[in-house]
N, C-alpha and C. Protein backbone atom coordinates (compact mmCIF):
# COMPACT_ATOMS: atom_id res chain seq x y z
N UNK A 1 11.90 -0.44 -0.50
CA UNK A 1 13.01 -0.21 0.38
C UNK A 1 13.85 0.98 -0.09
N UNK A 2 13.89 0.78 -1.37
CA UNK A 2 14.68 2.12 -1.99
C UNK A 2 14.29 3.23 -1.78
N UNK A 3 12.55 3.53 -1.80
CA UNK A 3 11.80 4.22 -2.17
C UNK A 3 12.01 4.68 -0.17
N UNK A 4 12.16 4.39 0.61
CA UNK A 4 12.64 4.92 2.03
C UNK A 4 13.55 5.48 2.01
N UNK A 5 14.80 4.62 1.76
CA UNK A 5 16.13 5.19 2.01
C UNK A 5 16.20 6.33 1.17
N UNK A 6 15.54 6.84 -0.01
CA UNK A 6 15.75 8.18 -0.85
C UNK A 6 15.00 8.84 -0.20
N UNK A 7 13.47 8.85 0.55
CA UNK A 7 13.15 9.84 1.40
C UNK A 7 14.09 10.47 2.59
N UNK A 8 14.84 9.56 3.09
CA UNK A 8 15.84 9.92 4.10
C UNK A 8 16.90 10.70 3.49
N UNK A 9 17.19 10.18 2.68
CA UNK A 9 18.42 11.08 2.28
C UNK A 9 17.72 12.31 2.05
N UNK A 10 16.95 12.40 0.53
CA UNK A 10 16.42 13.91 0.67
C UNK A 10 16.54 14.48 1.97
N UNK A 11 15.77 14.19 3.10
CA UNK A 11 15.30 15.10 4.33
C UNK A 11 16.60 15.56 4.62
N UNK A 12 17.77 14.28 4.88
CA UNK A 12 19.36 14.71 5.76
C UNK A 12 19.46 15.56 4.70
N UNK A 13 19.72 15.81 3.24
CA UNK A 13 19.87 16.45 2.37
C UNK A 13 19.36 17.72 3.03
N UNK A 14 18.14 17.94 2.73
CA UNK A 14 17.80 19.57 3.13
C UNK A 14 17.99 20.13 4.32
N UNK A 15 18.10 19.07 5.38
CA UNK A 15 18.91 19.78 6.86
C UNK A 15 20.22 20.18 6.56
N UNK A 16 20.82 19.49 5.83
CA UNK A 16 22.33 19.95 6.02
C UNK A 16 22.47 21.23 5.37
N UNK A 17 21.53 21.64 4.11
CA UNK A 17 21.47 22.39 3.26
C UNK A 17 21.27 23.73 4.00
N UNK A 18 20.32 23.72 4.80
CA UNK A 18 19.76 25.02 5.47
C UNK A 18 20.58 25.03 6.47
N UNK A 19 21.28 24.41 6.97
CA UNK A 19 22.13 24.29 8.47
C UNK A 19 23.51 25.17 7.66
N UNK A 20 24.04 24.66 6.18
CA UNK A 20 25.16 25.30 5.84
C UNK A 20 24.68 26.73 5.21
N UNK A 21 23.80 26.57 4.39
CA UNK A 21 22.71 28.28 4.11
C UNK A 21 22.80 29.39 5.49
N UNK A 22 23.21 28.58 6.95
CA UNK A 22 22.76 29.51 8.12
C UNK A 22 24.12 29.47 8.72
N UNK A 23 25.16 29.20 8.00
CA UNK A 23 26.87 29.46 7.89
C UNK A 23 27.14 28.34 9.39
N UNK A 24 26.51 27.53 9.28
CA UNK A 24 26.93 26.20 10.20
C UNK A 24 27.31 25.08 9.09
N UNK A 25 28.81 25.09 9.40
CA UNK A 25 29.51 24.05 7.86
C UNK A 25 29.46 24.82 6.68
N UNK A 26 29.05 26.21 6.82
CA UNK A 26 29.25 26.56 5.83
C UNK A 26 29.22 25.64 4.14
N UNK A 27 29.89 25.91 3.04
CA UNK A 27 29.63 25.56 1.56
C UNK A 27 29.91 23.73 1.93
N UNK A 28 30.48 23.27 2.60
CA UNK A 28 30.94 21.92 2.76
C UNK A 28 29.58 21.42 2.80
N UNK A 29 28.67 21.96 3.65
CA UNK A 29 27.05 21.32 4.24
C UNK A 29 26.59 21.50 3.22
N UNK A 30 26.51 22.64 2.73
CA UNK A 30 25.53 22.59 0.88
C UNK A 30 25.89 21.67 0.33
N UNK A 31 27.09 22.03 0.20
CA UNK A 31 27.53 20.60 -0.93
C UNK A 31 27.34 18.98 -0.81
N UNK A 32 27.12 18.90 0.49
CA UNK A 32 27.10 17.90 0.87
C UNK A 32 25.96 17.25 0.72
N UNK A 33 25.03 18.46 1.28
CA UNK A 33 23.20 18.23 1.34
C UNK A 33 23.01 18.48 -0.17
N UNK A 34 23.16 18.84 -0.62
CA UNK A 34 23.13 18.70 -2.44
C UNK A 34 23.46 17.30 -3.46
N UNK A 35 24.21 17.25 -2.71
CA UNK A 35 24.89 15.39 -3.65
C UNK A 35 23.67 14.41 -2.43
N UNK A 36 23.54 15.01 -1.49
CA UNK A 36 22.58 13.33 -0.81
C UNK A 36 21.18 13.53 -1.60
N UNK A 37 20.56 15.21 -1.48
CA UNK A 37 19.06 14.98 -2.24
C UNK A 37 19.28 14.52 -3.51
N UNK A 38 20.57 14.58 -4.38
CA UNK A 38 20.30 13.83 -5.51
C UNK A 38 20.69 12.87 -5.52
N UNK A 39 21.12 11.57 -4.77
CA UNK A 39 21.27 10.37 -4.80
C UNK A 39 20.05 9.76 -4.41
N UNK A 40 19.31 10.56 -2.96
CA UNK A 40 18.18 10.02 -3.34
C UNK A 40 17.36 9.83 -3.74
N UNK A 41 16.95 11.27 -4.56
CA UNK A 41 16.28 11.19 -6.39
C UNK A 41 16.61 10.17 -7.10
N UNK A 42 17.54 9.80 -7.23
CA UNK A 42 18.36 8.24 -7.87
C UNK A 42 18.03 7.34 -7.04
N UNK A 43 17.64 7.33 -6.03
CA UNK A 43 17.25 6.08 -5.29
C UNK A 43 15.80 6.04 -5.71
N UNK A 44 14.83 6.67 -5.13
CA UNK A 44 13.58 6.62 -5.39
C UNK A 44 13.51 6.44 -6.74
N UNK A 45 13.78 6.97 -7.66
CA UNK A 45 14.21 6.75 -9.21
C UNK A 45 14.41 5.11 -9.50
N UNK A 46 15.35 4.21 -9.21
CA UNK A 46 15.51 3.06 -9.57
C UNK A 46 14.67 2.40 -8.91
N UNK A 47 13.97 2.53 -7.30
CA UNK A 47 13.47 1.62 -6.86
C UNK A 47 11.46 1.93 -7.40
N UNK A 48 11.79 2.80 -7.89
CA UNK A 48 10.16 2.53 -8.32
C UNK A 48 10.33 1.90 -9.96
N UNK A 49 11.05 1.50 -10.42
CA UNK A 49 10.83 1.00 -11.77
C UNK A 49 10.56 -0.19 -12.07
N UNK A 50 10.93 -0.86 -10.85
CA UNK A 50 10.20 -1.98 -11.10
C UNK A 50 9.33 -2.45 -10.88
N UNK A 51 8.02 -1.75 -10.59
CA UNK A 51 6.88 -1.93 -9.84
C UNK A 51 5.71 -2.08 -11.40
N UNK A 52 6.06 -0.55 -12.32
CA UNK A 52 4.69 -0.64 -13.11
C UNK A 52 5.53 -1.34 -14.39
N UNK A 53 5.92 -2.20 -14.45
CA UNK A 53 6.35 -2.95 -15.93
C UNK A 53 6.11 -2.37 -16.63
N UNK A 54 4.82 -2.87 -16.99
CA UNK A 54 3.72 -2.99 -18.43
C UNK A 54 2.15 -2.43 -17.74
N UNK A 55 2.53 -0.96 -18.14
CA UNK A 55 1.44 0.28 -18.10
C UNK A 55 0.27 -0.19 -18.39
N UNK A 56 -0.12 -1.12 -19.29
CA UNK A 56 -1.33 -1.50 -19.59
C UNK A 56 -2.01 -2.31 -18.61
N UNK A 57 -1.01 -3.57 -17.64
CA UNK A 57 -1.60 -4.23 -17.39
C UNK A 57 -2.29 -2.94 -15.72
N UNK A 58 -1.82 -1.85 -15.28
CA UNK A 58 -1.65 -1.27 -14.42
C UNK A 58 -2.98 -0.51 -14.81
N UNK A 59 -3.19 -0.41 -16.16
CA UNK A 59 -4.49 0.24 -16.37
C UNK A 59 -5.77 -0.77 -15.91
N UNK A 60 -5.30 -1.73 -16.26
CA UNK A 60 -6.26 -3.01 -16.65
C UNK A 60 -6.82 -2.78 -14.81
N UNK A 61 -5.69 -3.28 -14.24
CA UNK A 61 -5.60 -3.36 -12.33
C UNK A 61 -6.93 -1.95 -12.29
N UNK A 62 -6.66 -0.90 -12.58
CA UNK A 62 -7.08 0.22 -12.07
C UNK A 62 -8.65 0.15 -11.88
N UNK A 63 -9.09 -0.16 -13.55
CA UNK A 63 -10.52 -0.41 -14.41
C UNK A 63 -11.20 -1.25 -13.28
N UNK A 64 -10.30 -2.71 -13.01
CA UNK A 64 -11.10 -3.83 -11.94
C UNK A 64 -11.26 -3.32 -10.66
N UNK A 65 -10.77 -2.03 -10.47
CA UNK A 65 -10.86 -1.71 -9.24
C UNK A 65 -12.27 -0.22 -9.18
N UNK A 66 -12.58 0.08 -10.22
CA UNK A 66 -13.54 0.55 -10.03
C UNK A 66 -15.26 0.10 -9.86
């Protein structure tokens, strides 16, 4: 779920970015689109950590799957 909502933000992130880059909102839109792509770096960031625990057992998964 996390791992969505940080794709979204990124994207609104880089629209706003190029929309204020093209002097629509001007520095407010950068700034703005700048703090969302990195929250949702921080989103995608926390919500994938809890997926691979213990690396080994993820190896183990991989091996049975070949």
């Amino acid at each position: 779920m996390l791992d969505g909502l940080g794709y979204a933000a990124i994207a609104i992130g880089f629209v706003l970015m190029t929309l204020g880059i093209l002097e629509i909102g001007g520095l407010f839109n950068v700034t703005l689109g700048l703090m969302l792509v990195m929250g949702g770096c921080l989103a995608m960031f926390a919500g994938s950590r809890g997926r691979e625990a213990d690396p080994e057992e993820a190896f183990r998964r991989q091996l049975e799957d070949l």
